[in-house]
Protein backbone atom coordinates (compact mmCIF):
# COMPACT_ATOMS: atom_id res chain seq x y z
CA UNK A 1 0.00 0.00 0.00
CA UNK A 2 1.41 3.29 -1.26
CA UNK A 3 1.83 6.03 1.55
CA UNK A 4 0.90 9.77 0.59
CA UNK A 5 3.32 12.37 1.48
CA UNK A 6 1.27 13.72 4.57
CA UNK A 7 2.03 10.27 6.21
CA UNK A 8 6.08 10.42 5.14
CA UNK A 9 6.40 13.70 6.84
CA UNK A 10 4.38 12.66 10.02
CA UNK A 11 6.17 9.37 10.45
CA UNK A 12 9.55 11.41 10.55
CA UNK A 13 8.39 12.47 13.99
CA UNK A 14 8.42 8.73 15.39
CA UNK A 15 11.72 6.99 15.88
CA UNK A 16 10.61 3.44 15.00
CA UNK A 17 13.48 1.93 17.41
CA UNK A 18 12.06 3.59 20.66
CA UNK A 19 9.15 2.89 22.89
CA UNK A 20 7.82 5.50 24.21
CA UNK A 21 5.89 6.60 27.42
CA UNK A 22 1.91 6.68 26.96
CA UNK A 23 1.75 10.38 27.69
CA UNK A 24 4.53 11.02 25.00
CA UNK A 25 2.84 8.45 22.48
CA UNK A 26 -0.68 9.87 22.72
CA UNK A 27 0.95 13.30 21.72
CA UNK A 28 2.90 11.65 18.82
CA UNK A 29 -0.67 9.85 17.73
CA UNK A 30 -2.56 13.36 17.96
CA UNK A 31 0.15 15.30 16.24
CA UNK A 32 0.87 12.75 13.03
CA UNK A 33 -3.27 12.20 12.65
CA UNK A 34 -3.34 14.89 9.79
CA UNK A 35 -6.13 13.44 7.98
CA UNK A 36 -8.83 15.82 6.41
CA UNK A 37 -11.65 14.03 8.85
CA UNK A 38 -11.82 13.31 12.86
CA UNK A 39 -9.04 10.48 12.75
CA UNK A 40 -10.10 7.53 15.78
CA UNK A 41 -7.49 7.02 17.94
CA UNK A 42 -6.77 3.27 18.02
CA UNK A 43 -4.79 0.71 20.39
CA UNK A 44 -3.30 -2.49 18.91
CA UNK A 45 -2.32 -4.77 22.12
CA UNK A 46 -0.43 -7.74 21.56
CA UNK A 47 -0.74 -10.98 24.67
CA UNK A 48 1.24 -13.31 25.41
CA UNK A 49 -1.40 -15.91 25.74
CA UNK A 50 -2.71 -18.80 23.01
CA UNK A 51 -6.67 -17.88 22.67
CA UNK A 52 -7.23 -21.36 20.93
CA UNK A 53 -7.40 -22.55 24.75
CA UNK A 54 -10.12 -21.57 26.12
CA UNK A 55 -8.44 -20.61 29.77
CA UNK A 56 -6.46 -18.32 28.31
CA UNK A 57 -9.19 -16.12 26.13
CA UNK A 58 -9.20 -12.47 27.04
CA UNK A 59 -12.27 -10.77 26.31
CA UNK A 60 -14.51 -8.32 28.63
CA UNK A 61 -15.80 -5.12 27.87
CA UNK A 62 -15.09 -1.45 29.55
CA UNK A 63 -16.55 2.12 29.86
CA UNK A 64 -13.92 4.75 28.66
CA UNK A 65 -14.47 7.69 30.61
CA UNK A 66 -14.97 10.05 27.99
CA UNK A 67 -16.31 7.95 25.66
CA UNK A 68 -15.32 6.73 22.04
CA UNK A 69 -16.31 10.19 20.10
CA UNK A 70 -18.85 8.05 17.93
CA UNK A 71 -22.67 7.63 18.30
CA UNK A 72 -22.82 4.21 18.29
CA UNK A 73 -26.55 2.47 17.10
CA UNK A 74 -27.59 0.55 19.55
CA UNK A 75 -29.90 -2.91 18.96
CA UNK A 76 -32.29 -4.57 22.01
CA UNK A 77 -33.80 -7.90 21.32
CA UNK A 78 -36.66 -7.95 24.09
CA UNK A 79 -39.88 -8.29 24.57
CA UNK A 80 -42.38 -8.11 27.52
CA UNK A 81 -42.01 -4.77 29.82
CA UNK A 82 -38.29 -4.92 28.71
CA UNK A 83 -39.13 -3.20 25.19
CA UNK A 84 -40.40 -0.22 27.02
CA UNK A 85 -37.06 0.27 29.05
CA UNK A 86 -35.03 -0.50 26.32
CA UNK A 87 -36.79 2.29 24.75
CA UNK A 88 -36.45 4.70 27.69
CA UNK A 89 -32.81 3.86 28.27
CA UNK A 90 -32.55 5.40 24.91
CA UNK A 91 -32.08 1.95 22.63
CA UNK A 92 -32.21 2.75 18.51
CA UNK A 93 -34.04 -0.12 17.43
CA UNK A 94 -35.54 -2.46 19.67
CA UNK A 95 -37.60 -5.62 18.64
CA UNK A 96 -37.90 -9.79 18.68
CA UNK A 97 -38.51 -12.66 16.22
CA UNK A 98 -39.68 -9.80 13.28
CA UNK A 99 -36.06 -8.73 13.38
CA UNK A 100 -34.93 -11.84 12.12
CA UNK A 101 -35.59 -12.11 8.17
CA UNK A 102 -34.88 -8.44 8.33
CA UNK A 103 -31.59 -8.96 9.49
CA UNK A 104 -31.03 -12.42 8.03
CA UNK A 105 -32.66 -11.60 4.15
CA UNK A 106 -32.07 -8.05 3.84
CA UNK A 107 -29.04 -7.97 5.25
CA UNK A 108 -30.06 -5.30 7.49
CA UNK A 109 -26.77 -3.69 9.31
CA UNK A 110 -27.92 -0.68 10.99
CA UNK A 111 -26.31 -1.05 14.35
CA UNK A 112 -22.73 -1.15 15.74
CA UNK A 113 -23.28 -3.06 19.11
CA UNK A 114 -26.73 -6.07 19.67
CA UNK A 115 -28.17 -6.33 23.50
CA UNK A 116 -30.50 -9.14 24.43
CA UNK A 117 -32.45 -10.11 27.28
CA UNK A 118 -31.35 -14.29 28.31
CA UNK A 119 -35.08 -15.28 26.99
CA UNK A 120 -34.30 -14.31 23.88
CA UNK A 121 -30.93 -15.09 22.87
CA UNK A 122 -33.06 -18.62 21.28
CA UNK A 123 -34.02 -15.92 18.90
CA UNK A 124 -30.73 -14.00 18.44
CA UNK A 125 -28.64 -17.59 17.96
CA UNK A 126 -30.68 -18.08 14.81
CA UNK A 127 -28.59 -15.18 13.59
CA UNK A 128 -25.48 -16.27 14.98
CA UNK A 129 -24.12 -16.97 10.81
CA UNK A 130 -24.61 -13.42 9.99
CA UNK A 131 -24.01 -11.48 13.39
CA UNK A 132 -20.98 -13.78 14.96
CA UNK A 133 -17.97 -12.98 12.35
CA UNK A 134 -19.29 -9.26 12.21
CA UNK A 135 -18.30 -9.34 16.40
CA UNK A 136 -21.95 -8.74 16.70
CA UNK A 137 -23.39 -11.37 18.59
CA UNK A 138 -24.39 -10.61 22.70
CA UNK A 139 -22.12 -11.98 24.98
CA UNK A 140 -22.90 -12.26 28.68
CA UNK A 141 -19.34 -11.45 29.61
CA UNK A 142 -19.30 -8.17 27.70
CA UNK A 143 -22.57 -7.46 29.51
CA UNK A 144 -24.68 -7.66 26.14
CA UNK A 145 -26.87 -10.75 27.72
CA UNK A 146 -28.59 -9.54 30.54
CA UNK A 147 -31.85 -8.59 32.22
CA UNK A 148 -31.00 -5.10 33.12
CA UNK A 149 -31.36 -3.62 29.50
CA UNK A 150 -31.00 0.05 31.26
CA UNK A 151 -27.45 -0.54 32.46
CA UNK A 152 -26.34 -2.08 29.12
CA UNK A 153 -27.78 0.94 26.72
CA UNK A 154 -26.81 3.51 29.39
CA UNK A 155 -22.93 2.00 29.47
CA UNK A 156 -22.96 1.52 25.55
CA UNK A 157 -23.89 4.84 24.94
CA UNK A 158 -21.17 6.28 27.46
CA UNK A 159 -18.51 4.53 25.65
CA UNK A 160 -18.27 1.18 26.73
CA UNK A 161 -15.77 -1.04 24.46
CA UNK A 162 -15.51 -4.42 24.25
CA UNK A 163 -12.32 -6.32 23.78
CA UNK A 164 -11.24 -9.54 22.86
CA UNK A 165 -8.56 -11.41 21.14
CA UNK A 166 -8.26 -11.89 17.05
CA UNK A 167 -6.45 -15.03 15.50
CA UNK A 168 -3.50 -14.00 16.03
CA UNK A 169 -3.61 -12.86 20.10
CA UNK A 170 -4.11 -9.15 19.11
CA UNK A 171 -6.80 -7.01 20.65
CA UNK A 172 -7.75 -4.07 18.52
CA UNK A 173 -9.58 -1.17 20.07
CA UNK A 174 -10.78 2.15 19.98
CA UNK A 175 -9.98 4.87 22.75
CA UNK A 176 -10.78 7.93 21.40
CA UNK A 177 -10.41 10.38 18.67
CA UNK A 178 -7.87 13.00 17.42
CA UNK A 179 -9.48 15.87 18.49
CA UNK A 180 -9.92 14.52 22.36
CA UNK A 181 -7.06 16.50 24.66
CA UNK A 182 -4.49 14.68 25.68
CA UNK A 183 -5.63 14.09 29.34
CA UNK A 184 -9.01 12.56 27.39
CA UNK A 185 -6.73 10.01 25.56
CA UNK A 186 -4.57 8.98 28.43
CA UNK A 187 -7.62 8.78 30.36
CA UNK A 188 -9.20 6.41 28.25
CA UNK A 189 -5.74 4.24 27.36
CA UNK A 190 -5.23 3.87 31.10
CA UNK A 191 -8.65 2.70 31.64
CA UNK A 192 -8.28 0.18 28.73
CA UNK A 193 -5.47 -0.70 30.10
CA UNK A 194 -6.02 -1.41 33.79
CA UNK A 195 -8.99 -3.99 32.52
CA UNK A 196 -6.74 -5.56 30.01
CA UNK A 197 -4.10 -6.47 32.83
CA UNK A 198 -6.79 -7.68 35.08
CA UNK A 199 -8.59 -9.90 32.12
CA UNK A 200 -5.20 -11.95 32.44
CA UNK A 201 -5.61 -15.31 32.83
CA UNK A 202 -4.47 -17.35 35.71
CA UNK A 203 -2.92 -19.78 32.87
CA UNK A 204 -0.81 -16.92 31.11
CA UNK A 205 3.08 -17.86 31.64
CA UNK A 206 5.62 -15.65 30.90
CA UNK A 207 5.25 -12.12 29.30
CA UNK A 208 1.75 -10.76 28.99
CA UNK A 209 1.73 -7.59 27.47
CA UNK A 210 4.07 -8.57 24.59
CA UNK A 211 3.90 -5.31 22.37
CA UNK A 212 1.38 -2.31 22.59
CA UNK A 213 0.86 0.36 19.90
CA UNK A 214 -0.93 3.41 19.84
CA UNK A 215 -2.33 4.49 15.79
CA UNK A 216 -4.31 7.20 14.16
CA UNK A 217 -6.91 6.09 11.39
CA UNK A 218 -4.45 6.95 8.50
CA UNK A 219 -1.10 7.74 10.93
CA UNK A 220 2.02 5.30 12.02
CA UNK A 221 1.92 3.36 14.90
CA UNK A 222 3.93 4.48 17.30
CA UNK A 223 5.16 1.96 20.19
CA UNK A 224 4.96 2.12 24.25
CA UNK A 225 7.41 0.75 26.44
CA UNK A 226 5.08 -2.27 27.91
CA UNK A 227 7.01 -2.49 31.35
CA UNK A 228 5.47 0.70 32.43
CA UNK A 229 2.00 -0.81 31.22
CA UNK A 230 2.04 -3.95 33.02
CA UNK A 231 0.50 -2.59 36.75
């Protein structure tokens, strides 16, 4: 992939040999996002843990304090007196079974995170084929299975992120955008932070936090010293 001339000028700023502190990367990030649009901030984390075994999967979810900058759509499957506090908790779309061919035949998309109520996750496995490799599927450990439908809109809509590993043992998440401050950013990276080190598993041997890097949308990663991460 070619690189434009905006991105050769803003990785001269990063010395690819060093890792840097998180305050000093999150300036780097903000100052080489030079993108015409709101660049998201993003954090690549890589473990030192094998997610084929199931003791050592790392995946939870976590409110960032001041949010992710984007409105994110957010999908109840209810039904009962839950529909109506979905929909006073401030949930997009809300709905049951009629949500299926929609979603299943016309490939209806509309939503960036799915919430369901335990009774009807019989109704939301039927679209585990489409959901599950879009990350879309409810999961009661990242709080998107559960009774108290308030809680989970209310936390989604503050900025709650989930994470959890790819193939290859690498989280990938959001923690802000370019135009937060500074203070915003390292607010939110700590936060991620502090819940990734205490999602380690009991099984992990040997170095956890094997490489961490901090990227704009379109900007070079720049790398953090993972000693001073690992509290």
């Amino acid at each position: 992939m070619k690189k434009g001339k905006k991105y050769a000028e803003a990785a001269k700023l990063i010395d690819r040999a060093n890792f840097y502190d998180a305050a000093e990367a999150i300036s780097l990030v903000k100052k080489t996002a030079v993108a015409k649009f709101d660049e998201t901030v993003e954090a690549h984390i890589r473990l030192g843990v094998d997610g084929r075994h199931a003791d050592q999967q790392v995946r939870g979810a976590v409110v960032l304090p001041h949010g992710t900058g984007k409105t994110v759509r957010v999908l109840v499957f209810a039904k009962g007196d839950k529909v109506a506090e979905a929909e006073a908790a401030g949930a997009d779309f809300v709905g049951g079974d009629e949500l299926v061919p929609k979603i299943q035949n016309e490939g209806w998309l509309d939503f960036d995170v799915v919430v369901a109520t335990p009774d009807m996750m019989g109704v939301v496995g039927r679209l585990g084929r489409v959901l599950g490799p879009k990350g879309l599927m409810p999961n009661p450990k990242a709080g998107t299975v559960t009774m108290d439908v308030t809680k989970a809109v209310n936390d989604i809509k503050a900025g709650k992120i989930e994470y959890r590993l790819d193939k290859t043992n690498i989280i990938h998440v959001p923690v802000g955008k370019a135009s937060f401050t500074e203070e915003q950013l390292a607010d939110n990276f700590q936060t991620l932070m502090s819940a990734i080190n205490k999602a380690k598993p009991a099984s992990a041997k040997g170095q956890y936090l094997k490489s961490v890097t901090l990227t704009s949308t379109m900007g070079p990663g720049v790398k953090l010293n993972t000693v001073k991460l690992a509290q």
